[in-house]
Protein backbone atom coordinates (compact mmCIF):
# COMPACT_ATOMS: atom_id res chain seq x y z
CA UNK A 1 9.57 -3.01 -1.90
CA UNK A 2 8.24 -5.86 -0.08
CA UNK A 3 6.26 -9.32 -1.34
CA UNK A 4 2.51 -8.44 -2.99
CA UNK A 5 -0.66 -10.64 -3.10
CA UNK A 6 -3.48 -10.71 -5.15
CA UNK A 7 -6.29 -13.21 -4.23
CA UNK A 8 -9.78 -13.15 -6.11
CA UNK A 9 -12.27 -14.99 -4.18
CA UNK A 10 -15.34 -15.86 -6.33
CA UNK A 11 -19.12 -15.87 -5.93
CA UNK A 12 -20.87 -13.92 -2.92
CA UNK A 13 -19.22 -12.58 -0.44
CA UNK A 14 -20.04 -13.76 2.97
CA UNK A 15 -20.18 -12.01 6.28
CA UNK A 16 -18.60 -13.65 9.44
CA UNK A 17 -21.67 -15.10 11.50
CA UNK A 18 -21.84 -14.95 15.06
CA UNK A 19 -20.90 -17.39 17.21
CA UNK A 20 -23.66 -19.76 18.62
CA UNK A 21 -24.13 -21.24 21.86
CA UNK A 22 -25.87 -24.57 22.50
CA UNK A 23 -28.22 -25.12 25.70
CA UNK A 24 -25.38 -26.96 27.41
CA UNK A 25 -23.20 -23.75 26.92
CA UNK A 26 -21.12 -25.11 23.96
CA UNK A 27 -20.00 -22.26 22.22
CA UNK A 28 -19.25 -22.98 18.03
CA UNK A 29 -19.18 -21.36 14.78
CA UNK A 30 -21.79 -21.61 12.55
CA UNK A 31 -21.11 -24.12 9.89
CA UNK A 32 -22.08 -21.43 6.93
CA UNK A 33 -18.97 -19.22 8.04
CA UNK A 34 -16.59 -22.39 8.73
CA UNK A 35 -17.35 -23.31 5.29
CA UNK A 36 -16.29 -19.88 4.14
CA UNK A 37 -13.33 -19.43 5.92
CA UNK A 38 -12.31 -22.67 4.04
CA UNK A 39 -13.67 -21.36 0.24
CA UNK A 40 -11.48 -18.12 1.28
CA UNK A 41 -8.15 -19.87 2.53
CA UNK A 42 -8.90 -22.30 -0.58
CA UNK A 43 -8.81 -19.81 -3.39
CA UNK A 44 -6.03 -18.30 -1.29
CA UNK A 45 -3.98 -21.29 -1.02
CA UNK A 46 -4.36 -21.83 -5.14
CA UNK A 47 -3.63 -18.59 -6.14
CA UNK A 48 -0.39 -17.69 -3.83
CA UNK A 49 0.69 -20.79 -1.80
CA UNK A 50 1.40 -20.19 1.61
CA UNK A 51 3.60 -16.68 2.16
CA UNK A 52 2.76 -17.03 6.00
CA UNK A 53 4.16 -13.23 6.40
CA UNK A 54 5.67 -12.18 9.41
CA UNK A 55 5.89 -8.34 8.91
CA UNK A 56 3.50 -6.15 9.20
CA UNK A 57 0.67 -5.99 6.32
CA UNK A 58 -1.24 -3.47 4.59
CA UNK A 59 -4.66 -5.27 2.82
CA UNK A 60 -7.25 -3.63 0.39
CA UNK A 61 -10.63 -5.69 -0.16
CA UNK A 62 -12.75 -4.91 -2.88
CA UNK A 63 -16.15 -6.48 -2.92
CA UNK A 64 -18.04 -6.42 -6.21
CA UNK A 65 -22.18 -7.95 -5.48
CA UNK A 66 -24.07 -8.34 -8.62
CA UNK A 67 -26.15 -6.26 -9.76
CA UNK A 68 -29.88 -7.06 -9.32
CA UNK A 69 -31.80 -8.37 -12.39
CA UNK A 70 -34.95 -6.83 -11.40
CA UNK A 71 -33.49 -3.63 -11.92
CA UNK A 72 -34.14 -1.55 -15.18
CA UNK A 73 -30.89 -1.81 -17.38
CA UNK A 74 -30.99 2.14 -16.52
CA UNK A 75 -30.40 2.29 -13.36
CA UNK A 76 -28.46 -1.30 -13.51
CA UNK A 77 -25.96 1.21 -15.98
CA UNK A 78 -25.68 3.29 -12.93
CA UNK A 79 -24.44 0.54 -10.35
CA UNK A 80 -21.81 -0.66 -13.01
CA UNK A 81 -20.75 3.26 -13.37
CA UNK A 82 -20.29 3.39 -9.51
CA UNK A 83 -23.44 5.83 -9.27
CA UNK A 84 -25.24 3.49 -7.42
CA UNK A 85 -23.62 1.55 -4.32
CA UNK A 86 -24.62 -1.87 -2.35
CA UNK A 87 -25.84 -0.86 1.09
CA UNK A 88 -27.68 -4.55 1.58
CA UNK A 89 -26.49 -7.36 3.54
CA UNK A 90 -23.96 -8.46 4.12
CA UNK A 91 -22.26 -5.28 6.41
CA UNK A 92 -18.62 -4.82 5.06
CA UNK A 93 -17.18 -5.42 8.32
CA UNK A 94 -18.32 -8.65 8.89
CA UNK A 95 -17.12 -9.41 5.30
CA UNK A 96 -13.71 -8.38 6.44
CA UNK A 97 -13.78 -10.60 9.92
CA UNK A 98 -14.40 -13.77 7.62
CA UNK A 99 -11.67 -12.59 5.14
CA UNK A 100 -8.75 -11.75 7.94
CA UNK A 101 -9.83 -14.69 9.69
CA UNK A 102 -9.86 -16.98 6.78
CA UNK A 103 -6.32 -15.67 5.52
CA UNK A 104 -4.70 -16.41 9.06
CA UNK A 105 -1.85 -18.95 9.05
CA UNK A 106 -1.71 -19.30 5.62
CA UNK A 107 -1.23 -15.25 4.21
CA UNK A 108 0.04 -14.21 7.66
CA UNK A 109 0.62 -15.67 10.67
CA UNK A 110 -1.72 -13.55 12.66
CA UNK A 111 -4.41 -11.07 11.38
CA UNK A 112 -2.85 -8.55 13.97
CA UNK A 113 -0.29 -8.09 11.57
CA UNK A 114 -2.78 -6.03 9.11
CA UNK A 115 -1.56 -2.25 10.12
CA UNK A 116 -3.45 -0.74 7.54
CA UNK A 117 -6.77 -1.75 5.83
CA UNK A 118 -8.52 -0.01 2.60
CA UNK A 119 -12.23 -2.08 1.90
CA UNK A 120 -15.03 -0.72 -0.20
CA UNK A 121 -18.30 -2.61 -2.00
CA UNK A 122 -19.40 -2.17 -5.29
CA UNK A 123 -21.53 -3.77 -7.99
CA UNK A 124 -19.66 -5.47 -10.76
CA UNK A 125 -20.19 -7.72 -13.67
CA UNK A 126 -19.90 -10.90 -11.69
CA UNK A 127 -19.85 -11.73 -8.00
CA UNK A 128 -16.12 -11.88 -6.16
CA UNK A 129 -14.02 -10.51 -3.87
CA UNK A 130 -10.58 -9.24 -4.64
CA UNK A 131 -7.80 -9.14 -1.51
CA UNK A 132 -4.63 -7.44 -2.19
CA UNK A 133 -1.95 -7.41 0.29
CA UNK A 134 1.52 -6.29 0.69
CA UNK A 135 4.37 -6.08 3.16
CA UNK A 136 4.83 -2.67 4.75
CA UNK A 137 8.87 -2.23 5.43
CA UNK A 138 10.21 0.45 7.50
């Protein structure tokens, strides 16, 4: 069995934004996602050091959001139970983006090396984002 990683990432999770473009043609990232990238490869960097992988990588990302307070502690029950999903902003995939891209260099050298990828939302208790990864041997 090869090396495991788990990384919990606290607070929101965060979609990758687009990249921008000034009216000279400057292309850049938007400061909100660089920012992320760094609070991802932070926590990251606390929690496991720096593996920087080489083989290929199998990842599962599991997003809890919190659940809204406006809601009635019914149907707030529900969303804990898994009865009730988060379909809101922001879209899973751009959740993952910011999270492979945040991770590269420092989990793995590359986020090419991630052969096989499991990610789901959810509500939870609190806000976070929990990355597990592990080598995949022949």
């Amino acid at each position: 069995m090869g090396a495991r990683y788990t990384i919990t990432i606290p607070g929101v999770a965060r979609g990758k934004g687009r990249a921008r473009a000034t009216s000279r043609g400057t292309v850049y990232t938007p400061a909100q996602t660089v920012n992320a990238e760094a609070w991802v490869k932070s926590c990251a960097f606390d929690q496991i050091g720096q593996p920087l992988l080489t083989t290929p990588v199998a990842v599962v990302v599991t997003i809890d959001a919190e659940v809204p307070a406006s809601w009635s502690k019914k149907r707030q029950a529900a969303a804990l139970s898994g009865a009730v999903r988060p379909t809101g902003k922001p879209d899973l995939d751009n959740c993952i983006k910011l999270l492979m891209d945040g991770l590269n260099k420092l989990a793995w050298v590359d986020d090419s090396q991630v052969v096989r990828l499991v990610a789901s939302k959810r509500y939870g208790p609190a806000p976070q984002t929990v990355v597990e990864i592990a080598e995949v041997l022949p």
